[in-house]
Every structure is written in structure tokens, then in C-alpha cells.
N, C-alpha and C. Protein backbone atom coordinates (compact mmCIF):
# COMPACT_ATOMS: atom_id res chain seq x y z
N UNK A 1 10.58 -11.26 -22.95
CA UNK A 1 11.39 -11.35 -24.13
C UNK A 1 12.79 -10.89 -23.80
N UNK A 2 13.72 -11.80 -23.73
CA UNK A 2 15.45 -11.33 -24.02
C UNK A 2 15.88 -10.06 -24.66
N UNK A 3 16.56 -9.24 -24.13
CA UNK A 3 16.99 -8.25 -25.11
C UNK A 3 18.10 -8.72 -25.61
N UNK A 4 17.76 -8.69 -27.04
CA UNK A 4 19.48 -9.03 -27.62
C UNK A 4 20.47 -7.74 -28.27
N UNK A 5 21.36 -8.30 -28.48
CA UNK A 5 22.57 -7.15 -28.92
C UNK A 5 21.99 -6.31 -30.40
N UNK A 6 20.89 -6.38 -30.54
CA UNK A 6 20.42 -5.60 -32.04
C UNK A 6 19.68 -4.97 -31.42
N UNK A 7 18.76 -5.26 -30.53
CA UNK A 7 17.47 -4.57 -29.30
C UNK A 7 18.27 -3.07 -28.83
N UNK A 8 17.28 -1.86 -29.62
CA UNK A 8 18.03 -0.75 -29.54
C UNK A 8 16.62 0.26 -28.60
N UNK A 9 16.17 -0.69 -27.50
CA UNK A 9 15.31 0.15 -26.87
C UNK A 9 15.83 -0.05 -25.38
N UNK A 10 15.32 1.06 -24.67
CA UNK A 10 16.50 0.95 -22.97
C UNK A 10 15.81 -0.23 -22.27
N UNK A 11 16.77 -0.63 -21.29
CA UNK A 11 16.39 -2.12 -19.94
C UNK A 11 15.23 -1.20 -19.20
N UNK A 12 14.19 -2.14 -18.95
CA UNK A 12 12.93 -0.91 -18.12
C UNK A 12 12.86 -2.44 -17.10
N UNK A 13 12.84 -1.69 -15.58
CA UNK A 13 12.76 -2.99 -14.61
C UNK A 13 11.90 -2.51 -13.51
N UNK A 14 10.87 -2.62 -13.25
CA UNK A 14 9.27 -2.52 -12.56
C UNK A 14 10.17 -2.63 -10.87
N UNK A 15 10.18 -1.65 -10.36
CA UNK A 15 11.04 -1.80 -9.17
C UNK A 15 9.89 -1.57 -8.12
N UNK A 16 8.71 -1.03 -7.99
CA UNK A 16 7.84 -0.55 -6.79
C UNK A 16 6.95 -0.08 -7.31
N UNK A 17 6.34 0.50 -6.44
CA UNK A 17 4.73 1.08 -6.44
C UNK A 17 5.06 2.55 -5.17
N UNK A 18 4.57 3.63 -5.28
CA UNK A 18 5.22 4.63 -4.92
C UNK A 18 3.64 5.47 -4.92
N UNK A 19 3.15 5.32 -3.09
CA UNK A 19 2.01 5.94 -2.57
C UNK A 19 2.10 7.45 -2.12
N UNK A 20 1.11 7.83 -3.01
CA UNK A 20 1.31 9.04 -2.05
C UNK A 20 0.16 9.44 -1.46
N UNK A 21 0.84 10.73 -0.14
CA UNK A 21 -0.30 10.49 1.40
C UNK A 21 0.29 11.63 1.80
N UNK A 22 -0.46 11.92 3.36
CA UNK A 22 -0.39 13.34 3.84
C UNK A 22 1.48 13.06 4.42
N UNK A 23 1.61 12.28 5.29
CA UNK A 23 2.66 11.77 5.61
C UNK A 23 3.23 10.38 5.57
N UNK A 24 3.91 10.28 4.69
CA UNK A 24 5.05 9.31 4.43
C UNK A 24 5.90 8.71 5.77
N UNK A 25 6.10 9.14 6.74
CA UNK A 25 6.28 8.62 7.64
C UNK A 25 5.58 7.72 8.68
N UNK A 26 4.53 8.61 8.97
CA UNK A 26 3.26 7.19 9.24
C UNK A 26 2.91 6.16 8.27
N UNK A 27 2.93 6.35 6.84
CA UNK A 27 2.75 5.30 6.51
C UNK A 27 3.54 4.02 6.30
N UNK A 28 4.96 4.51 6.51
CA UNK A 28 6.27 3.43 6.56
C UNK A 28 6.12 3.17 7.57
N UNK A 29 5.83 3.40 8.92
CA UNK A 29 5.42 3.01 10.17
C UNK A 29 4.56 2.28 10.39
N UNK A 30 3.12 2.42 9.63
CA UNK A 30 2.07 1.25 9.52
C UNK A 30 2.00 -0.03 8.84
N UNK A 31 2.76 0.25 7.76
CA UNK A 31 3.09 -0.69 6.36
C UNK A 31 4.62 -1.91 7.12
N UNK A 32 5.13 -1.33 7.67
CA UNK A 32 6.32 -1.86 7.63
C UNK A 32 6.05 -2.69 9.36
N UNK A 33 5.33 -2.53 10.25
CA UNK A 33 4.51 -3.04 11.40
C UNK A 33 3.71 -4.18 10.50
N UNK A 34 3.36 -3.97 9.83
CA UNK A 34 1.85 -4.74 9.52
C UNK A 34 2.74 -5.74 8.40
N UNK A 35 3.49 -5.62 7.68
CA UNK A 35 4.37 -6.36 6.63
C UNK A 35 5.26 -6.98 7.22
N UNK A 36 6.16 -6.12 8.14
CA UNK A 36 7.36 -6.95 9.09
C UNK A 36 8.30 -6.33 7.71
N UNK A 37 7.97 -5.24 7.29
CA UNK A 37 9.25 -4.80 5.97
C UNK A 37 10.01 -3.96 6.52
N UNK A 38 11.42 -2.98 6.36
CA UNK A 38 11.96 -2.12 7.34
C UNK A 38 12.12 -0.96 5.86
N UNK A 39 12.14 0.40 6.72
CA UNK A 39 12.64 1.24 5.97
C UNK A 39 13.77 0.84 5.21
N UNK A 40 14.71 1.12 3.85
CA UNK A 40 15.39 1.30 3.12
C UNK A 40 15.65 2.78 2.96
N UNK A 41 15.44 3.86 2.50
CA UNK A 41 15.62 5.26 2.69
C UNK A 41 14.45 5.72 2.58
N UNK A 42 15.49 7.11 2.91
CA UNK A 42 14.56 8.17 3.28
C UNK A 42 15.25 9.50 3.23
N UNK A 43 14.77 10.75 2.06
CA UNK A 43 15.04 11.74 2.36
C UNK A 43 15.16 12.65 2.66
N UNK A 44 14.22 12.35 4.05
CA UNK A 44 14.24 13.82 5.00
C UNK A 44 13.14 14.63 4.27
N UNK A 45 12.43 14.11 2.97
CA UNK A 45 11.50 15.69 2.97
C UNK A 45 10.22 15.04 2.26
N UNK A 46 10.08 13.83 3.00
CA UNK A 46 8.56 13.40 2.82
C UNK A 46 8.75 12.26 1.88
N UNK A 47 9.61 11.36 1.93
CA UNK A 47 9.65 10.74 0.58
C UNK A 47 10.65 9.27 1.31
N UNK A 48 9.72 8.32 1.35
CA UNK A 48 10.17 6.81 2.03
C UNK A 48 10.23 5.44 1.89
N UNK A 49 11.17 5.16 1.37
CA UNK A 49 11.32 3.71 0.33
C UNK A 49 11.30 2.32 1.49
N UNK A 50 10.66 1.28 1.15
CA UNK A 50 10.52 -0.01 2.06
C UNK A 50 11.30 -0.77 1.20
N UNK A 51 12.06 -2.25 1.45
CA UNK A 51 12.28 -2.86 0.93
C UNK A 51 11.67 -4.24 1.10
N UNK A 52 11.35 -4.87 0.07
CA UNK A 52 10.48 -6.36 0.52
C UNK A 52 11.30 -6.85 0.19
N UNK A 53 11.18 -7.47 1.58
CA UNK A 53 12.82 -8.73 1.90
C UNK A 53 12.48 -10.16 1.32
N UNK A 54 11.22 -10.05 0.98
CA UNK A 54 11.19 -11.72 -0.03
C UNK A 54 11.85 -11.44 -1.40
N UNK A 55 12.27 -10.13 -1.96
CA UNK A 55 12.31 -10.14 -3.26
C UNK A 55 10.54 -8.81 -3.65
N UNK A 56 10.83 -9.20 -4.78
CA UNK A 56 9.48 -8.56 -5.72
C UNK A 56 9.82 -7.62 -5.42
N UNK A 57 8.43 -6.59 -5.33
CA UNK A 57 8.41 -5.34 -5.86
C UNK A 57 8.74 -4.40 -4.42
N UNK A 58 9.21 -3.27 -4.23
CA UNK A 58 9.06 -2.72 -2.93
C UNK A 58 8.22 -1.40 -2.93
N UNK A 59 7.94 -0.99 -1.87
CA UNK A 59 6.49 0.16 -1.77
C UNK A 59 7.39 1.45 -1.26
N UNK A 60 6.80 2.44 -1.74
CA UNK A 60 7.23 3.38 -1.29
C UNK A 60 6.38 4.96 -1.19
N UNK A 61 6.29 5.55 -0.37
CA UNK A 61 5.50 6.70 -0.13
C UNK A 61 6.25 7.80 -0.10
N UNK A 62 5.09 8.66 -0.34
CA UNK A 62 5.80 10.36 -1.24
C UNK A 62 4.56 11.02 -0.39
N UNK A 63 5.25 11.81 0.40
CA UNK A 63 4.50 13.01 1.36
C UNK A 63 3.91 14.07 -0.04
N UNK A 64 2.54 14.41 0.30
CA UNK A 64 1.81 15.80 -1.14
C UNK A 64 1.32 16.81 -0.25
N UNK A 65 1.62 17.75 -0.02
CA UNK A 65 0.57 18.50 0.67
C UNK A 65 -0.38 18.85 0.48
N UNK A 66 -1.24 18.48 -0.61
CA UNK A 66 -2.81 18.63 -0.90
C UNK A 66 -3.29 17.56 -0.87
N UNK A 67 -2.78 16.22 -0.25
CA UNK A 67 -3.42 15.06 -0.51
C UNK A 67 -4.96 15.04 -0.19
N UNK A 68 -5.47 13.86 -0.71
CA UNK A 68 -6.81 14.27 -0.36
C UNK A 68 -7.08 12.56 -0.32
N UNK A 69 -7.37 11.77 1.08
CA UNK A 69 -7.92 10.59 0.91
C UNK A 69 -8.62 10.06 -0.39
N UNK A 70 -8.82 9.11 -0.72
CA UNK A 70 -9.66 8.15 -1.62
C UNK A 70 -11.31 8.21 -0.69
N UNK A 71 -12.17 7.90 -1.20
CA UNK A 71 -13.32 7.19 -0.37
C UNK A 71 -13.47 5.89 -1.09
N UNK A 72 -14.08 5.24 0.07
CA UNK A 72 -14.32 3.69 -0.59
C UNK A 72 -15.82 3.69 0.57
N UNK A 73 -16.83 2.67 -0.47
CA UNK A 73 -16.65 3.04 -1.85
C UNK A 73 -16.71 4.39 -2.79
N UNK A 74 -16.27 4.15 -3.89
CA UNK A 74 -16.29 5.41 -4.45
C UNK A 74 -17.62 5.72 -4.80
N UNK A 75 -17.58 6.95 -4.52
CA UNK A 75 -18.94 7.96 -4.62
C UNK A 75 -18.85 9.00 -5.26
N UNK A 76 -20.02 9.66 -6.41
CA UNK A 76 -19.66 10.46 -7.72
C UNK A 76 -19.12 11.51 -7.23
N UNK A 77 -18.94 12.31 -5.87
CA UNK A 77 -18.57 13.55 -5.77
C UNK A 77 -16.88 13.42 -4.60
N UNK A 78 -16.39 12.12 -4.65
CA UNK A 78 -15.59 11.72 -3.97
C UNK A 78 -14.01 11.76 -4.78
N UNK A 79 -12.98 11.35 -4.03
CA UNK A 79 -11.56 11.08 -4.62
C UNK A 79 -12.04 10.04 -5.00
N UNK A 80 -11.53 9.38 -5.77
CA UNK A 80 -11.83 8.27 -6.64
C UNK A 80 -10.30 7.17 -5.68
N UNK A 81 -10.20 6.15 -5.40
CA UNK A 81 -9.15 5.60 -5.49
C UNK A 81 -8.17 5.09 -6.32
N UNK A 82 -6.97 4.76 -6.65
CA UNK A 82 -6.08 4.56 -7.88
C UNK A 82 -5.70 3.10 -8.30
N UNK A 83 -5.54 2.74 -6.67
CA UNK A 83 -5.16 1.01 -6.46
C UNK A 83 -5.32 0.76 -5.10
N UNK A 84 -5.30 -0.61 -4.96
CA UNK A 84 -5.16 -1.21 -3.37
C UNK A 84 -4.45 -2.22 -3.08
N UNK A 85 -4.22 -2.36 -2.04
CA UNK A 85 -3.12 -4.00 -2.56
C UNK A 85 -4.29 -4.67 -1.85
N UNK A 86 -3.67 -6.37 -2.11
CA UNK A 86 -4.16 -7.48 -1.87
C UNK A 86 -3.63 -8.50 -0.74
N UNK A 87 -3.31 -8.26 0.60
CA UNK A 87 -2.70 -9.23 1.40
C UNK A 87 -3.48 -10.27 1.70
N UNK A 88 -3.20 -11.22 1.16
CA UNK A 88 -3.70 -12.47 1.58
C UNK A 88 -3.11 -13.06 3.34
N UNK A 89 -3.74 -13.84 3.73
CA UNK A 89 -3.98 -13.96 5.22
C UNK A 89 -4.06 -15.47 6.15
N UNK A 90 -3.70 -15.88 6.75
CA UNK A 90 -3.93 -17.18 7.24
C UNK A 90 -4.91 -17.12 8.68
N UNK A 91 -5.41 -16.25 9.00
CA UNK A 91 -6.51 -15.79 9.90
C UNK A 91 -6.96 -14.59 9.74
N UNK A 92 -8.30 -14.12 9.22
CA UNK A 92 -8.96 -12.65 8.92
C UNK A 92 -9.17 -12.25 10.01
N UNK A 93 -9.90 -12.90 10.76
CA UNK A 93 -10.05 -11.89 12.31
C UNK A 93 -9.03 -11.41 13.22
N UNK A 94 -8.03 -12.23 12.88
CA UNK A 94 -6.84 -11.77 13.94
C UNK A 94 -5.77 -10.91 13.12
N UNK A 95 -6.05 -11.24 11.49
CA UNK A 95 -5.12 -9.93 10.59
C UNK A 95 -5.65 -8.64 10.84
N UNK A 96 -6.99 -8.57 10.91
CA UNK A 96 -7.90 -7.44 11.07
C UNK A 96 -7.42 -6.57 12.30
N UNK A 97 -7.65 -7.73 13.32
CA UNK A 97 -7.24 -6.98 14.75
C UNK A 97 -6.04 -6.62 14.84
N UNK A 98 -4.84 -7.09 14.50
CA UNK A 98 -3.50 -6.77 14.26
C UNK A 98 -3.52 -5.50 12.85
N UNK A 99 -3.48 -5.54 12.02
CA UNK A 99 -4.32 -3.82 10.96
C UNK A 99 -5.08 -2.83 11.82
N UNK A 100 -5.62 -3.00 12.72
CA UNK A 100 -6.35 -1.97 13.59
C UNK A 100 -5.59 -1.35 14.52
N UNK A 101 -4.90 -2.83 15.26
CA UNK A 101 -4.05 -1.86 16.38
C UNK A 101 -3.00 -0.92 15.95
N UNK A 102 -2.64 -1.49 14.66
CA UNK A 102 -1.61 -0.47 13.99
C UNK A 102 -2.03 1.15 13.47
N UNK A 103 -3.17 0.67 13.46
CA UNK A 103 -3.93 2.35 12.58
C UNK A 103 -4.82 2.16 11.90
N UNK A 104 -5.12 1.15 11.40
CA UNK A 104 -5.51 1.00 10.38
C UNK A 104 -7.43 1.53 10.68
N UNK A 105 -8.23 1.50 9.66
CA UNK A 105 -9.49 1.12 10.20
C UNK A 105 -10.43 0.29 9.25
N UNK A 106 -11.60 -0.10 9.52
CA UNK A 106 -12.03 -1.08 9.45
C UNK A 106 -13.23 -0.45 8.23
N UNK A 107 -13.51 -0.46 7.21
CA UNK A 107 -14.50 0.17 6.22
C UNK A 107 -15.58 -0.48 6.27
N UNK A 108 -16.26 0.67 6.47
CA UNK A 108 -17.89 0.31 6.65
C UNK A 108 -18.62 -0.40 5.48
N UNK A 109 -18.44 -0.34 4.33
CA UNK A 109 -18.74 -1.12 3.15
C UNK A 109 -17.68 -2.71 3.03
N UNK A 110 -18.14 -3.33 2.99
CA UNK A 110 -17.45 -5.29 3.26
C UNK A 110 -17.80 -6.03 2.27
N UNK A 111 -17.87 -5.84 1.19
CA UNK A 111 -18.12 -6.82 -0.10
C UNK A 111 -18.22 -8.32 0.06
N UNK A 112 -17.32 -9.04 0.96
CA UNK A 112 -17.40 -10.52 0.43
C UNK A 112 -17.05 -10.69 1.89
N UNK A 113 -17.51 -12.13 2.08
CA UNK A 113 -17.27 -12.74 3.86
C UNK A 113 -15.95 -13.42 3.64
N UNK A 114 -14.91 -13.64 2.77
CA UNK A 114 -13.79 -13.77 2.87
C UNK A 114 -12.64 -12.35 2.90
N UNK A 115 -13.05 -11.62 2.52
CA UNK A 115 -12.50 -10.17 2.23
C UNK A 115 -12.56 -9.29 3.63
N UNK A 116 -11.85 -8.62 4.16
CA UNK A 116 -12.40 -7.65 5.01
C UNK A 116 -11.54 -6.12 4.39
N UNK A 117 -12.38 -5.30 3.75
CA UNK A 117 -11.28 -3.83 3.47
C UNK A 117 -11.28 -2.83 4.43
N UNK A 118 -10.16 -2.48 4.78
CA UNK A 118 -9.42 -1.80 5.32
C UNK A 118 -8.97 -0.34 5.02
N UNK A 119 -9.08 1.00 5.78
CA UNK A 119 -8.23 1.58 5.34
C UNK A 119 -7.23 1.99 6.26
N UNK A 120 -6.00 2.32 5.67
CA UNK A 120 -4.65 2.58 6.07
C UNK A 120 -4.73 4.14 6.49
N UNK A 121 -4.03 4.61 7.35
CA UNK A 121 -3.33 5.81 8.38
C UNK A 121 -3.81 7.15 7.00
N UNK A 122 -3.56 6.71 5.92
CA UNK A 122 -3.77 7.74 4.95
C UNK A 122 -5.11 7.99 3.83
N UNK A 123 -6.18 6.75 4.67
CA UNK A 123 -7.42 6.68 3.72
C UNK A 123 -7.38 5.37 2.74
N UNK A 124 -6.11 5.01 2.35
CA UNK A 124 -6.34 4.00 1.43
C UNK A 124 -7.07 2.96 1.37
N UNK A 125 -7.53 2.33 0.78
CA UNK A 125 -8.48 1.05 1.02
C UNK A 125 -7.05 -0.49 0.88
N UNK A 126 -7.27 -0.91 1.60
CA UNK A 126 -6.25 -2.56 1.38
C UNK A 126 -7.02 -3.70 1.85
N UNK A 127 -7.41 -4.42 1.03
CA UNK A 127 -8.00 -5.69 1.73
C UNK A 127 -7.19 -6.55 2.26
N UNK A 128 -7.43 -7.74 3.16
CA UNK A 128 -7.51 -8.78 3.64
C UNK A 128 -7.74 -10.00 3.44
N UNK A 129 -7.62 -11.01 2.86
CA UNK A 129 -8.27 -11.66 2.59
C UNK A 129 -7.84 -13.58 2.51
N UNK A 130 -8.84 -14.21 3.27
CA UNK A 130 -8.16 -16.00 3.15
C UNK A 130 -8.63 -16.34 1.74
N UNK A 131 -7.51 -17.02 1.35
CA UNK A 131 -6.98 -17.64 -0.22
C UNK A 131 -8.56 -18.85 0.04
């Protein structure tokens, strides 16, 4: 919906998604390897913005010092996870192997033979997956 000149509520514009993990630096290191995205800032105290060079939304990670991984799957006495992203893929076995050499690892629970989930340097779960 247009805001027009009577529209007396503020401009709100969905800029990122903003992970947080033990270190923010490995994960701009894994994310940005595995995306081909480059740092945008960073300020020195755990806190690291990517920019996605197609446009959309950009990712960004926030160092916690109590972080505590997700488990996948989730289990009643576990971190629960919050979100995951969705990279779609034009070869799973060789996205997989390229996600691994980076850090990534490979989750023992596999839901679907098009899907492979993943977790990232910080526990997260991210799938894989051919369209």
C-alpha cells in the first residue's frame, strides 16, 4: 500500500535478518564463502553486516556470549531453533560438498531426498535443496 501525504504512520523497510552466534566472524566467513556475499561492516565488537549483491534482504550476525546452538531436530529438552534459510541449488551433492568444506556439517536427521539440512559453524540448521 502507497503511503500518501495524510498517512501519519512512519516508512518501515524490512532491510535483513540479523543471526545471532558464538562468533560473528566465522559466520561472515562461512556465509559469505558459501553465498559469494562480502562483508559490508563491522564493528569490531561482535556484530557483522553482509550485503546481498542481487538486491533483497541482507544477513547479518551479532556475537552473544551465552549463545547456545539450536538442535535439529528439535527435542523437548533442547534450544528450540528460530528460523533457517532456504538455498535452493543446481547440484545437491556438490552444494553439500562445497557447505562442508566450508564448515558446515551435514545433520544426521534428512527429511526429504531433495532436501539435504545442514548445520552452519554456529549450529544453525540451513537446507539445501533442488527446485
Amino acid at each position: 500500500m502507497a503511503k500518501t501525504s495524510t498517512d501519519s504512520s512512519p516508512s518501515l523497510r524490512w532491510t535483513g535478518v540479523c543471526i545471532d552466534c558464538a562468533d560473528a566472524e566465522v559466520m561472515a566467513d562461512f556465509y559469505g564463502r558459501l553465498l559469494g556475499w562480502e562483508v559490508a561492516a563491522r564493528d569490531g565488537k561482535g556484530w557483522v553486516a553482509m550485503k546481498n549483491p542481487a538486491g533483497g534482504l541482507n544477513l547479518l550476525f551479532q556475537a552473544e556470549a551465552r549463545y547456545r546452538p539450536p538442535v535439529w531436530p528439535e527435542q523437548p529438552d533442547g534450544q528450540d531453533k528460530m528460523l533457517h534459510f532456504e538455498i535452493q541449488v543446481d547440484d545437491l551433492e556438490r552444494a553439500v560438498d562445497q557447505a562442508v568444506s566450508l564448515g558446515a556439517r551435514v545433520a544426521d536427521y534428512q527429511p526429504q531426498a531433495t532436501v539435504r539440512v545442514l548445520l552452519d559453524p554456529a549450529g544453525h540448521p540451513f537446507c539445501l535443496f533442488l527446485d
